[in-house]
PDB file of N, CA and C in Angstrom:
ATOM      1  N   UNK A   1     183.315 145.256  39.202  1.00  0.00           N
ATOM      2  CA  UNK A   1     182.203 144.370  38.900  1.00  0.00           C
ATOM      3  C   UNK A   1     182.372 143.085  39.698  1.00  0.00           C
ATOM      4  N   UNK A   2     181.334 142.162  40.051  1.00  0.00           N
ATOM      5  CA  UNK A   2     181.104 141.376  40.859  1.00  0.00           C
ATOM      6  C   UNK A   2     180.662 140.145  40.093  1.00  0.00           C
ATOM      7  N   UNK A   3     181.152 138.893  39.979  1.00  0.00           N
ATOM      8  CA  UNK A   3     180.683 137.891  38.880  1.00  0.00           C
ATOM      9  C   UNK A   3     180.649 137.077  40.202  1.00  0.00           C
ATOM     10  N   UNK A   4     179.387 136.270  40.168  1.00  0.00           N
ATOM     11  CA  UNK A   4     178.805 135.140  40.790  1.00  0.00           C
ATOM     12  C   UNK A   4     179.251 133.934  39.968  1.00  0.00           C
ATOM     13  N   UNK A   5     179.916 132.653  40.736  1.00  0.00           N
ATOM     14  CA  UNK A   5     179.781 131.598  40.108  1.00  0.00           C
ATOM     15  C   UNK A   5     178.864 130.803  40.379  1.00  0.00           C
ATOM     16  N   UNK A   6     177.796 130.642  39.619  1.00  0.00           N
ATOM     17  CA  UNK A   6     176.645 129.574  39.722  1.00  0.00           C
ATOM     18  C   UNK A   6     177.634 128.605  39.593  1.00  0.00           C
ATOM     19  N   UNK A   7     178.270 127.636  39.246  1.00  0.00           N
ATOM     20  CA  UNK A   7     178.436 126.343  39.702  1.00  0.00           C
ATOM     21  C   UNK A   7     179.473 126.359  40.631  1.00  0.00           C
ATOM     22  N   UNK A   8     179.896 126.792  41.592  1.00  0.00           N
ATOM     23  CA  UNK A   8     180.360 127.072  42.469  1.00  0.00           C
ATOM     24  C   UNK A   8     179.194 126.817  43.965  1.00  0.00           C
ATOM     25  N   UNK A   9     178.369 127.835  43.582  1.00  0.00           N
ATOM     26  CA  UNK A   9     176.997 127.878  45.048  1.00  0.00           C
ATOM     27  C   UNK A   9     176.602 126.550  44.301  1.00  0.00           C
ATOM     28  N   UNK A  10     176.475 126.228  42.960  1.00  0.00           N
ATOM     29  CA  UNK A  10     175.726 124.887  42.998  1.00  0.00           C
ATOM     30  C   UNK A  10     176.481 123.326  43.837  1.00  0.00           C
ATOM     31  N   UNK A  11     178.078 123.838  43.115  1.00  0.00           N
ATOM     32  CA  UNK A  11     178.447 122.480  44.217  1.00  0.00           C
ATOM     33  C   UNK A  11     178.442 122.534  45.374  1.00  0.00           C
ATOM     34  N   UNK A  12     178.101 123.726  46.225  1.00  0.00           N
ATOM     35  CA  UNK A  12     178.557 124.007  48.004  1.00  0.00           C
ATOM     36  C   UNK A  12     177.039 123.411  48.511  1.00  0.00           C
ATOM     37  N   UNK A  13     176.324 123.761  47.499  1.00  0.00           N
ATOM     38  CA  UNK A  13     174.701 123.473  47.949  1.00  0.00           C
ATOM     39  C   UNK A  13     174.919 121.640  48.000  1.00  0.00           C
ATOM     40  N   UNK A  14     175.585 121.417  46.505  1.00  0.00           N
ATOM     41  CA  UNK A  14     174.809 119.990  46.263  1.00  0.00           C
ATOM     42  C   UNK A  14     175.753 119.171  47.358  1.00  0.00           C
ATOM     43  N   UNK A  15     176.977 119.523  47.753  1.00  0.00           N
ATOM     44  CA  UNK A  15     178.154 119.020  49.076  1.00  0.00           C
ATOM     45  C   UNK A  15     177.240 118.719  50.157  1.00  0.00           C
ATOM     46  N   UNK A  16     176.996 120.110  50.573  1.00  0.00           N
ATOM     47  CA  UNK A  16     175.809 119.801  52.026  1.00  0.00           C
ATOM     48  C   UNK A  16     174.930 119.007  51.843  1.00  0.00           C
ATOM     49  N   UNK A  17     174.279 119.338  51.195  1.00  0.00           N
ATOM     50  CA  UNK A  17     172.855 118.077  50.727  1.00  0.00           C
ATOM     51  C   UNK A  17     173.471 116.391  50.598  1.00  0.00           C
ATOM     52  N   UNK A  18     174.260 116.550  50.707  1.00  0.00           N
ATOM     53  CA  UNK A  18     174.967 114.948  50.495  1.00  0.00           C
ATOM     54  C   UNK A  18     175.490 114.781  51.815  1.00  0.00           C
ATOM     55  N   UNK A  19     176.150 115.460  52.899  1.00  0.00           N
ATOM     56  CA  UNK A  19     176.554 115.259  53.843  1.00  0.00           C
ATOM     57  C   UNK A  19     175.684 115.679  55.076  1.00  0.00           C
ATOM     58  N   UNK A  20     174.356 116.058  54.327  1.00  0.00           N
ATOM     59  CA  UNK A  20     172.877 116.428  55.435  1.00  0.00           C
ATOM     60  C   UNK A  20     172.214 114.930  54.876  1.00  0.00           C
ATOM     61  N   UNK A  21     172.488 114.015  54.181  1.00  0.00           N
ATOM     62  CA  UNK A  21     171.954 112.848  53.886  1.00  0.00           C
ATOM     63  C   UNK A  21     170.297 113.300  53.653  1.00  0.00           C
ATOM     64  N   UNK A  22     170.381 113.760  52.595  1.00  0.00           N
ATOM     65  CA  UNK A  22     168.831 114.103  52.020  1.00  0.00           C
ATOM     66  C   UNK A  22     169.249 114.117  50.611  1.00  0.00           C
ATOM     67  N   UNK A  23     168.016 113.550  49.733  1.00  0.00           N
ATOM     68  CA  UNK A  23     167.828 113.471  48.637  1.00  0.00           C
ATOM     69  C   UNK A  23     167.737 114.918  48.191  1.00  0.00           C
ATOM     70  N   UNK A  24     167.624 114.969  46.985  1.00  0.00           N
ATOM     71  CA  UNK A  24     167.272 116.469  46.195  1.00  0.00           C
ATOM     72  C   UNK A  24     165.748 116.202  46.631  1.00  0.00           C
ATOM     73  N   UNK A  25     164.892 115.744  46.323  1.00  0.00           N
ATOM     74  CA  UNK A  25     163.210 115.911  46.389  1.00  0.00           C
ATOM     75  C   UNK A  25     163.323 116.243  48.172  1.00  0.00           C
ATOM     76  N   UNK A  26     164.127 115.646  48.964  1.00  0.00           N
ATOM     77  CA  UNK A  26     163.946 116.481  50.113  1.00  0.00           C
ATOM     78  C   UNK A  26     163.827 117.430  50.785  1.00  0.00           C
ATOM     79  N   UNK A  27     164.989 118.051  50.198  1.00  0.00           N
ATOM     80  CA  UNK A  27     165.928 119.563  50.122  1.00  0.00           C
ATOM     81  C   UNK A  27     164.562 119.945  49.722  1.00  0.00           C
ATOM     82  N   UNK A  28     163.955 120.309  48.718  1.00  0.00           N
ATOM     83  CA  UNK A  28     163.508 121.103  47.417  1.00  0.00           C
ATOM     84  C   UNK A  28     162.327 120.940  48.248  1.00  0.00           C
ATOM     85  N   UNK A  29     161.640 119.880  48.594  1.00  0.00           N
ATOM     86  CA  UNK A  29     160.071 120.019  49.711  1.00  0.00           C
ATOM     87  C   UNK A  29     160.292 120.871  50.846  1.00  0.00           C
ATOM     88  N   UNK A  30     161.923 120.817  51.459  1.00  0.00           N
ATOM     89  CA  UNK A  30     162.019 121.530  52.940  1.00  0.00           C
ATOM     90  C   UNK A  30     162.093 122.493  52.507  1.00  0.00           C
ATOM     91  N   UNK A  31     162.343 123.483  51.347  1.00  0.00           N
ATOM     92  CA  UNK A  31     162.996 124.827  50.774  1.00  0.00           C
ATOM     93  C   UNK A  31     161.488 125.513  49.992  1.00  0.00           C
ATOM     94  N   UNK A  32     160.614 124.699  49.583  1.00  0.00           N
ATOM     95  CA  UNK A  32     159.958 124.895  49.189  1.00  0.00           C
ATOM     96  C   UNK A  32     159.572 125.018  47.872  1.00  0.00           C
ATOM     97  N   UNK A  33     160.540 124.575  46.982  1.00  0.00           N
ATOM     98  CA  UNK A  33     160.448 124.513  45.108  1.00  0.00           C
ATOM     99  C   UNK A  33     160.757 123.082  44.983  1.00  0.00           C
ATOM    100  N   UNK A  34     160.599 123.189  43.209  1.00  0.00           N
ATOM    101  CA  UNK A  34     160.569 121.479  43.213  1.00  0.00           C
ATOM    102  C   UNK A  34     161.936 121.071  43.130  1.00  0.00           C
ATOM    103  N   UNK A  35     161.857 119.443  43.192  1.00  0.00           N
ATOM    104  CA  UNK A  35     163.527 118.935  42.977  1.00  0.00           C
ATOM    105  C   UNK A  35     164.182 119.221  41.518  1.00  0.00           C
ATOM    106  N   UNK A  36     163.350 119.091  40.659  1.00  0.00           N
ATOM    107  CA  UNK A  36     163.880 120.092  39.473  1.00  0.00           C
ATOM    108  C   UNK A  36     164.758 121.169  39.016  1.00  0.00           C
ATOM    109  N   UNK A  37     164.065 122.425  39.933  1.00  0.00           N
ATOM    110  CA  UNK A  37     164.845 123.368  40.172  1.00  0.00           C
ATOM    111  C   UNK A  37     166.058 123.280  40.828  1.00  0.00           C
ATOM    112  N   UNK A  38     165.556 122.557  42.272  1.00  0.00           N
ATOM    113  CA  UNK A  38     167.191 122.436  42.797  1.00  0.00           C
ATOM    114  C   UNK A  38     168.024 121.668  42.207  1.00  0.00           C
ATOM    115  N   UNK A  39     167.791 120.830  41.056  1.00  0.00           N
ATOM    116  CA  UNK A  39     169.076 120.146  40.456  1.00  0.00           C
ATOM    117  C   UNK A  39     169.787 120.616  39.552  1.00  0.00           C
ATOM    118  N   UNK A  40     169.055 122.235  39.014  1.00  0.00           N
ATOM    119  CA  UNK A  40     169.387 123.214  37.978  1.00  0.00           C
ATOM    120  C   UNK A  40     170.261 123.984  38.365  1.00  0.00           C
ATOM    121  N   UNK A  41     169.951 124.530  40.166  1.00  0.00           N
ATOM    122  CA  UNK A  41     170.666 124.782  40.810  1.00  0.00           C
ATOM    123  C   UNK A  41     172.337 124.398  41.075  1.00  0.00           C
ATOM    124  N   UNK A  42     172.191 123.047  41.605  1.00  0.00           N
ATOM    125  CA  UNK A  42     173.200 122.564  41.881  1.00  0.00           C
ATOM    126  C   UNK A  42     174.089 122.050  40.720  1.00  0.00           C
ATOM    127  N   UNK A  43     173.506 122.135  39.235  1.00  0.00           N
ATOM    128  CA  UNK A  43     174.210 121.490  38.465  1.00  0.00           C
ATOM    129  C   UNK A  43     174.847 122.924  37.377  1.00  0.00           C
ATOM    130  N   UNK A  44     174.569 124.284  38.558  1.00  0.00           N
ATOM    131  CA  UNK A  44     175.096 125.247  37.850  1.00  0.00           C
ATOM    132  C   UNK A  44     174.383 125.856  36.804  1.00  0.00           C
ATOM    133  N   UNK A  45     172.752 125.733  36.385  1.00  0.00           N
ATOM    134  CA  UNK A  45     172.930 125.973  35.358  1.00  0.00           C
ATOM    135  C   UNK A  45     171.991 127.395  35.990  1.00  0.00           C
ATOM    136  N   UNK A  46     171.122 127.254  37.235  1.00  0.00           N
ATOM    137  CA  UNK A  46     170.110 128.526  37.372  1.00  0.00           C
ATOM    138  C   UNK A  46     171.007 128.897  38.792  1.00  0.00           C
ATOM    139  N   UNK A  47     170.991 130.398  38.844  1.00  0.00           N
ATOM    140  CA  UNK A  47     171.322 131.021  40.344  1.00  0.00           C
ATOM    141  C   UNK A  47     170.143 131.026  40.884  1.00  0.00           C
ATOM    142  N   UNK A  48     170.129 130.473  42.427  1.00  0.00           N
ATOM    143  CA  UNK A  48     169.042 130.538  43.087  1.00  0.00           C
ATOM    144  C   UNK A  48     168.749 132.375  43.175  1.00  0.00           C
ATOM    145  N   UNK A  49     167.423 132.593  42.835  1.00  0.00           N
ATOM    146  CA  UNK A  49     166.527 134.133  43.817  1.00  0.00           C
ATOM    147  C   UNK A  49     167.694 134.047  45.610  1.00  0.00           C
ATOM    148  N   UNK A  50     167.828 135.035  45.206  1.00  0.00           N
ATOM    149  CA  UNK A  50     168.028 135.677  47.374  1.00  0.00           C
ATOM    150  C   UNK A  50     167.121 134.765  48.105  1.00  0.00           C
ATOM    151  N   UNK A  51     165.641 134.963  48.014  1.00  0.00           N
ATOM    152  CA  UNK A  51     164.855 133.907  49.040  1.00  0.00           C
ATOM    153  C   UNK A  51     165.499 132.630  49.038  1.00  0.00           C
ATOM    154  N   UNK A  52     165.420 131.934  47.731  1.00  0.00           N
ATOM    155  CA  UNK A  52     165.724 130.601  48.221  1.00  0.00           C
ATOM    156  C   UNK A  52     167.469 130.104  48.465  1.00  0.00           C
ATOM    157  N   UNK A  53     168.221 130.856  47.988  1.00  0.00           N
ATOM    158  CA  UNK A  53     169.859 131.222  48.515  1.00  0.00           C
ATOM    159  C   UNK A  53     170.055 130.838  49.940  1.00  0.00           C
ATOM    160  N   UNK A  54     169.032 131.803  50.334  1.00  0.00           N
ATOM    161  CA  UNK A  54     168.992 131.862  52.197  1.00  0.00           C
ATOM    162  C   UNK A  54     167.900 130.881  52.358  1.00  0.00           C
ATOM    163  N   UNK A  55     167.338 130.311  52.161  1.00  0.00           N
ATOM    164  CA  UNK A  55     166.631 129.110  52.622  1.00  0.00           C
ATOM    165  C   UNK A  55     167.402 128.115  52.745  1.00  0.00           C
ATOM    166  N   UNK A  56     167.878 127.765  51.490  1.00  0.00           N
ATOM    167  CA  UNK A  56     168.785 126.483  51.542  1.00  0.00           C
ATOM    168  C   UNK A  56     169.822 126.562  52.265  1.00  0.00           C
ATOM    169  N   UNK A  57     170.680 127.863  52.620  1.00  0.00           N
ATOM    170  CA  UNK A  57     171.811 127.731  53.572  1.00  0.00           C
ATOM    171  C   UNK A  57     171.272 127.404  54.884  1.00  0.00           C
ATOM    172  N   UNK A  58     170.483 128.390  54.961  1.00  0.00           N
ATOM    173  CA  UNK A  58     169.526 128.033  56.672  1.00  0.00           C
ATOM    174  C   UNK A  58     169.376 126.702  56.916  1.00  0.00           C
ATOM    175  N   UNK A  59     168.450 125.988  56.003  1.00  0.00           N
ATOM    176  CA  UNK A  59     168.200 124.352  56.229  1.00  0.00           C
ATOM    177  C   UNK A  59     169.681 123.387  55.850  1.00  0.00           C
ATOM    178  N   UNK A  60     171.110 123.839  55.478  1.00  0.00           N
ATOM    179  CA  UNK A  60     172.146 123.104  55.308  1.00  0.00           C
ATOM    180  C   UNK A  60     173.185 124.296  56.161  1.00  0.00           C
ATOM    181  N   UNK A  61     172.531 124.856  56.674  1.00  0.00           N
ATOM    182  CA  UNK A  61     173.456 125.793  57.821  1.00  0.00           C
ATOM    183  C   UNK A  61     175.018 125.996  57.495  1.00  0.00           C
ATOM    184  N   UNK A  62     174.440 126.686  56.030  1.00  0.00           N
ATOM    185  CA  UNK A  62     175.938 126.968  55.104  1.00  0.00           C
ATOM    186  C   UNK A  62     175.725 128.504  55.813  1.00  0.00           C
ATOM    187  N   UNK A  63     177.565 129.320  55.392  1.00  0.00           N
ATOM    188  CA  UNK A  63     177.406 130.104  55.597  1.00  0.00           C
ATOM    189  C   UNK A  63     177.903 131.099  54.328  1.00  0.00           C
ATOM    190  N   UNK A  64     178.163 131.969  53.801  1.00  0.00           N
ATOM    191  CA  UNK A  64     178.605 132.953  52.863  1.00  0.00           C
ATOM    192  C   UNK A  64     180.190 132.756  52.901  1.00  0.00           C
ATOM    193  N   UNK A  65     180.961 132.320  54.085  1.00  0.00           N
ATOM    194  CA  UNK A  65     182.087 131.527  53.752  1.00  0.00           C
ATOM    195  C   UNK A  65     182.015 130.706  53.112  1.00  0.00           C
ATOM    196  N   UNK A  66     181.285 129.578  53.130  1.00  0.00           N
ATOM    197  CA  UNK A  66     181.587 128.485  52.404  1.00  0.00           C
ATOM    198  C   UNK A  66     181.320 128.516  50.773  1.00  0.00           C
ATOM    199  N   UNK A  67     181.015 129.491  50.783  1.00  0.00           N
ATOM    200  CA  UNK A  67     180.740 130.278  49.412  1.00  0.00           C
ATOM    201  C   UNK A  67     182.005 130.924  48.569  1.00  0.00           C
ATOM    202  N   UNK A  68     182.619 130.868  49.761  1.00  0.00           N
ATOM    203  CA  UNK A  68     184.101 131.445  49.340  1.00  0.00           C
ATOM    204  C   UNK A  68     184.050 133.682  49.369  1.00  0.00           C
ATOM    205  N   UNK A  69     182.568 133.752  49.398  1.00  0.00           N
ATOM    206  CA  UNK A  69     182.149 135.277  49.507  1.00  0.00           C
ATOM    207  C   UNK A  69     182.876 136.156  50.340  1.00  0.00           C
ATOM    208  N   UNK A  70     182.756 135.589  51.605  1.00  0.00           N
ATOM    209  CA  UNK A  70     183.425 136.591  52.925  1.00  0.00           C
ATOM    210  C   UNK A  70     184.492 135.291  52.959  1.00  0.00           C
ATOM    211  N   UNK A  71     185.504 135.791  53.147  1.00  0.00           N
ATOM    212  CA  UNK A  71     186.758 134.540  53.779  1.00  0.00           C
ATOM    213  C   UNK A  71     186.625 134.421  55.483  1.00  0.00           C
ATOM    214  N   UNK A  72     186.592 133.280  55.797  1.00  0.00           N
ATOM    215  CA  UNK A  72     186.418 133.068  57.341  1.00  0.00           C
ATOM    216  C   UNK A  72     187.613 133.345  57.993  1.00  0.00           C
ATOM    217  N   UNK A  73     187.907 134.654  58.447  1.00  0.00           N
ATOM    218  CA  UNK A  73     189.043 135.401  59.317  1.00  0.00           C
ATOM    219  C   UNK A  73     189.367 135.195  60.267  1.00  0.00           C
ATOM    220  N   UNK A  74     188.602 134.017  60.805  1.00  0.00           N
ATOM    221  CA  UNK A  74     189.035 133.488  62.424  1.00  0.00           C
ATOM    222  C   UNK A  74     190.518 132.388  61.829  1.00  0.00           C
ATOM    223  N   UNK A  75     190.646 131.892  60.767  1.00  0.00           N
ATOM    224  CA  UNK A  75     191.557 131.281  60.321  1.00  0.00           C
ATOM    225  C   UNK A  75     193.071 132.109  59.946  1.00  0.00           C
ATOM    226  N   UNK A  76     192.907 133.274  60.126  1.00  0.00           N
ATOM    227  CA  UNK A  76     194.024 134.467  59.720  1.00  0.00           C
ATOM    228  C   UNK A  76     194.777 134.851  60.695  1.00  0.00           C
ATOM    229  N   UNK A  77     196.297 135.345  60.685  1.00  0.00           N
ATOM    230  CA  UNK A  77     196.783 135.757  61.708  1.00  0.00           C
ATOM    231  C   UNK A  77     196.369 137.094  61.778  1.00  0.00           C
ATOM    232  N   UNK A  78     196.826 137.694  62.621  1.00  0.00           N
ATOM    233  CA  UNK A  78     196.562 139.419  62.740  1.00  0.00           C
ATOM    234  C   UNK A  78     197.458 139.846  62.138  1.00  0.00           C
ATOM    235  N   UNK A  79     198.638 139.471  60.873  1.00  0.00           N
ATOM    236  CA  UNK A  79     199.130 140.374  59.816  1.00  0.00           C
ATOM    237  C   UNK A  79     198.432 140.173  58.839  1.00  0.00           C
ATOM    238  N   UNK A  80     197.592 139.252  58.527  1.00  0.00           N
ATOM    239  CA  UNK A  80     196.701 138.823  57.589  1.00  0.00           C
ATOM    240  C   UNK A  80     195.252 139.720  57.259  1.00  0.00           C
ATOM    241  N   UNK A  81     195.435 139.639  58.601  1.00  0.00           N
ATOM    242  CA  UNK A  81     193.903 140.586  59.061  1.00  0.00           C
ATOM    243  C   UNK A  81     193.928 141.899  58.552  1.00  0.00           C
ATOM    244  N   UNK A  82     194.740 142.329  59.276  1.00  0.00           N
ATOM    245  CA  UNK A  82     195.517 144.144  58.905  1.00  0.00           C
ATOM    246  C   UNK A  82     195.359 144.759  57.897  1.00  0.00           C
ATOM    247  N   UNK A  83     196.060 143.654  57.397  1.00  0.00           N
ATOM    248  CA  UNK A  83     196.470 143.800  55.429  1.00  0.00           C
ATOM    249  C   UNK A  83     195.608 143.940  54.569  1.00  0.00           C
ATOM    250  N   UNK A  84     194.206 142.824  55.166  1.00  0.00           N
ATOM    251  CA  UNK A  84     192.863 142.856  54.406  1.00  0.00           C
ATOM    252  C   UNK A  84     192.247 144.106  54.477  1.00  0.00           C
ATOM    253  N   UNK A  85     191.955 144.736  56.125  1.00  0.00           N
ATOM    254  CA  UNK A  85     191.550 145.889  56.296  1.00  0.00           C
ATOM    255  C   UNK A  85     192.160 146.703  55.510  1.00  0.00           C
ATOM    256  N   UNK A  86     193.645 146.779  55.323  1.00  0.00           N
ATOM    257  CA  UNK A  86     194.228 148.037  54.549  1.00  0.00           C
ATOM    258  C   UNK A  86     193.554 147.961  53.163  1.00  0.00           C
ATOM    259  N   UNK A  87     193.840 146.851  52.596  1.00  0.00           N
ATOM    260  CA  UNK A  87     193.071 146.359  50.938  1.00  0.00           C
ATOM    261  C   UNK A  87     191.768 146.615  50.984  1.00  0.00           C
ATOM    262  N   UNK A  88     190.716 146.540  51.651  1.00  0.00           N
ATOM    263  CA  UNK A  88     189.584 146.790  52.059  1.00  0.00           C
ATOM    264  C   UNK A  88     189.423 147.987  51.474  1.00  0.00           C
ATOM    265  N   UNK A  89     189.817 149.266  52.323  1.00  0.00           N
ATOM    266  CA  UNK A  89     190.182 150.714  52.289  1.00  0.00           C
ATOM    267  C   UNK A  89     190.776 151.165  51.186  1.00  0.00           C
ATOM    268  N   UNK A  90     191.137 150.763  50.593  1.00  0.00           N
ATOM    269  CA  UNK A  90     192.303 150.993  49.214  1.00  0.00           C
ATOM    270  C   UNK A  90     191.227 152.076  48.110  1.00  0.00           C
ATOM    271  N   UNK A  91     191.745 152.569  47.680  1.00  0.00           N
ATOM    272  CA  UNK A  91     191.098 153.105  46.450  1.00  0.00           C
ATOM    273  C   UNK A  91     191.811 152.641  44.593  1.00  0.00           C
ATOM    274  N   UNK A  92     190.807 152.200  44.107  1.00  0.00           N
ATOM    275  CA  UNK A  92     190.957 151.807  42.684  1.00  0.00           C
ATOM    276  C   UNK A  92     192.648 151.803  42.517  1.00  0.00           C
ATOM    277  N   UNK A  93     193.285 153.047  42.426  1.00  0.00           N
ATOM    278  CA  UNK A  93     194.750 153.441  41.940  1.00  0.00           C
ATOM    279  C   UNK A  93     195.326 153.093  43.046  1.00  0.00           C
ATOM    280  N   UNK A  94     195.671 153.221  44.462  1.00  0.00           N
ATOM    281  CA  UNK A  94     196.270 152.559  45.445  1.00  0.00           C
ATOM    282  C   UNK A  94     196.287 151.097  45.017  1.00  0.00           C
ATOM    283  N   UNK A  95     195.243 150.660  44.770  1.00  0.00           N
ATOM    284  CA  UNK A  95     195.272 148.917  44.694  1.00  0.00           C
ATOM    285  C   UNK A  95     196.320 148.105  43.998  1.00  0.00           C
ATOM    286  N   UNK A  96     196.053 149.218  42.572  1.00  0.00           N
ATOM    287  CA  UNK A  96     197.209 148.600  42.033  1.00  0.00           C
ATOM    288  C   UNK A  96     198.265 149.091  41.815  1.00  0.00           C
ATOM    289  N   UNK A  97     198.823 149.747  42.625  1.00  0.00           N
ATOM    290  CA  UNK A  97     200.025 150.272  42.900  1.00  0.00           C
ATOM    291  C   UNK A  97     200.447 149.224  43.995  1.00  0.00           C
ATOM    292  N   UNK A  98     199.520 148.431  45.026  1.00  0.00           N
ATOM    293  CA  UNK A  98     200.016 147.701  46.393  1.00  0.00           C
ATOM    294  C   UNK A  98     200.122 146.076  45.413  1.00  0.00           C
ATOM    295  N   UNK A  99     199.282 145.585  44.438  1.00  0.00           N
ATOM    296  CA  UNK A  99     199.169 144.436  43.475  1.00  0.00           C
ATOM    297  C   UNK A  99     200.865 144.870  43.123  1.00  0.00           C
ATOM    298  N   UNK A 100     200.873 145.827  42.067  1.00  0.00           N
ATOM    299  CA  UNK A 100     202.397 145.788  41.888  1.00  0.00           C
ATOM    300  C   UNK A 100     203.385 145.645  42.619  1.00  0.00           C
ATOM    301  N   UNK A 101     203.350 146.314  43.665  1.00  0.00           N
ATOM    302  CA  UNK A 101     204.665 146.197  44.951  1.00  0.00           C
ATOM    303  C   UNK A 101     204.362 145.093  44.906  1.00  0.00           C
ATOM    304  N   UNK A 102     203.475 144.253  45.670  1.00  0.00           N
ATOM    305  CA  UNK A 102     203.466 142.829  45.731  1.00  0.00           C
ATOM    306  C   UNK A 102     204.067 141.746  44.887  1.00  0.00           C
ATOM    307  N   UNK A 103     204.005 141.771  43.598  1.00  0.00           N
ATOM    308  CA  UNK A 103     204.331 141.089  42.491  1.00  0.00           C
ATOM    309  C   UNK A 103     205.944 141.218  42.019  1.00  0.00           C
ATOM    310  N   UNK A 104     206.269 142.521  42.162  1.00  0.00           N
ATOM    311  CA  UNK A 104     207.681 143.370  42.406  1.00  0.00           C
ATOM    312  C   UNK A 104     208.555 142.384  43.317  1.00  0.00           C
ATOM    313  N   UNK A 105     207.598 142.077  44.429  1.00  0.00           N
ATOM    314  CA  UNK A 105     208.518 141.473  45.790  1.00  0.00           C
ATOM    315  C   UNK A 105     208.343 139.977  45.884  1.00  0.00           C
ATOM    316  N   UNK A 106     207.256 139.514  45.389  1.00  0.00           N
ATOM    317  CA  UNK A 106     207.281 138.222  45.206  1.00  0.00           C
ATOM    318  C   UNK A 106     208.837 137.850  43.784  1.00  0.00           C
ATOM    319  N   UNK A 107     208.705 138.550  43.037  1.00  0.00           N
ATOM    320  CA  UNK A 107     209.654 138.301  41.834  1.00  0.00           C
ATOM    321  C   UNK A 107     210.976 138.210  42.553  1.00  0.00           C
ATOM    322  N   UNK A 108     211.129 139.180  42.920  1.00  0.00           N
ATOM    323  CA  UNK A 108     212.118 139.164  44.026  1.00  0.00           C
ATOM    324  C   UNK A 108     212.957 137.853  44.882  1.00  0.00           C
ATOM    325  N   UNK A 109     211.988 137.264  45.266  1.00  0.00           N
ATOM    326  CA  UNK A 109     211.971 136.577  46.523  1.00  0.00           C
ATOM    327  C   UNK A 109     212.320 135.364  45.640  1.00  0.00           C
ATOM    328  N   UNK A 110     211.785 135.237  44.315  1.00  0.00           N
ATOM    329  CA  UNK A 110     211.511 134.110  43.634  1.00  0.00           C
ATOM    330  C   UNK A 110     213.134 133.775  42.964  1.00  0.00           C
ATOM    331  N   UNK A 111     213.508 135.329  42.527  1.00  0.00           N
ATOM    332  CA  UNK A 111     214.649 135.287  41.691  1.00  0.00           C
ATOM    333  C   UNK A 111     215.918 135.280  42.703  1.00  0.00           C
ATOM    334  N   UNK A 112     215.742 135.543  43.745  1.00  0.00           N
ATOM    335  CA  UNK A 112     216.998 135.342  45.042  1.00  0.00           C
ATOM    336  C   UNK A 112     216.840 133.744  45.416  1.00  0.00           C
ATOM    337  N   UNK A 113     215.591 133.273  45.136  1.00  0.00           N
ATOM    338  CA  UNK A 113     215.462 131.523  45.996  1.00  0.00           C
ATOM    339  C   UNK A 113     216.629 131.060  44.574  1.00  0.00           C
ATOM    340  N   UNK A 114     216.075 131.382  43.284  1.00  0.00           N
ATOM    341  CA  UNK A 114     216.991 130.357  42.458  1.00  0.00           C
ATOM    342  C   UNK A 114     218.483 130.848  42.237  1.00  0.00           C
ATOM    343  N   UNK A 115     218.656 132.129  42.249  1.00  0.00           N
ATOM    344  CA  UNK A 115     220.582 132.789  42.594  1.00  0.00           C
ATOM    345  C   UNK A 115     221.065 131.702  43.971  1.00  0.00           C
ATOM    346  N   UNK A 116     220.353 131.557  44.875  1.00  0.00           N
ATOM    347  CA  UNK A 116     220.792 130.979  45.775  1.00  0.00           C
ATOM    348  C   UNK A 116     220.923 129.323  45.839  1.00  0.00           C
ATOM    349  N   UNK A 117     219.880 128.948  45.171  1.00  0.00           N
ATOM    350  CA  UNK A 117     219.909 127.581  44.911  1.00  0.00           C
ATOM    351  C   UNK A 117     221.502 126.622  44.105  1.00  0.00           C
TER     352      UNK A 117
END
């Protein structure tokens, strides 16, 4: 399952809009609904419709990264990358069999830093 955080897109929206130096009644005339809505928006309480989602990113030239949705992978090394692709591919029971190894080896790592300390 997939949970959207409305106040999440509301603060990324209401960020840009502050650093595009436009009022809410601006935004909301260039987007096409009233400033109302977009402050319902941004204050988390309504998820924008798809149309106006992509309106407002278009006119604050957000992208679905900044959403935190897709992670921006130009920032990743290529073991980073790999790894995602492999997780990507994973099936339900693989996943958490690779979550466990992981957690297994972090414990690990954690309980050798303080033996050693």
């Amino acid at each position: 399952m997939f949970l959207i955080d409305k106040q999440n897109i509301g603060s990324v929206i209401k960020k840009a809009r502050k650093k595009a130096k436009l009022k809410q009644y601006q935004l909301a005339e260039m987007a096409g609904f009233t400033d109302k809505h977009l402050s319902r928006i941004e204050n988390g309480k309504y998820l924008p419709k798809l149309e106006h989602f992509l309106i407002l990113s278009a006119i604050l030239h957000l992208e679905l990264s900044d959403f935190g949705i897709i992670p921006d992978t130009k920032k990743f090394s290529d073991e980073k990358k790999s790894l995602i692709d492999k997780i990507i591919l994973l099936d339900s029971e693989k996943l958490k069999l690779y979550e466990n190894i992981l957690n297994l080896v972090e414990e690990t790592i954690a309980f050798n830093s303080k033996k050693n300390s």
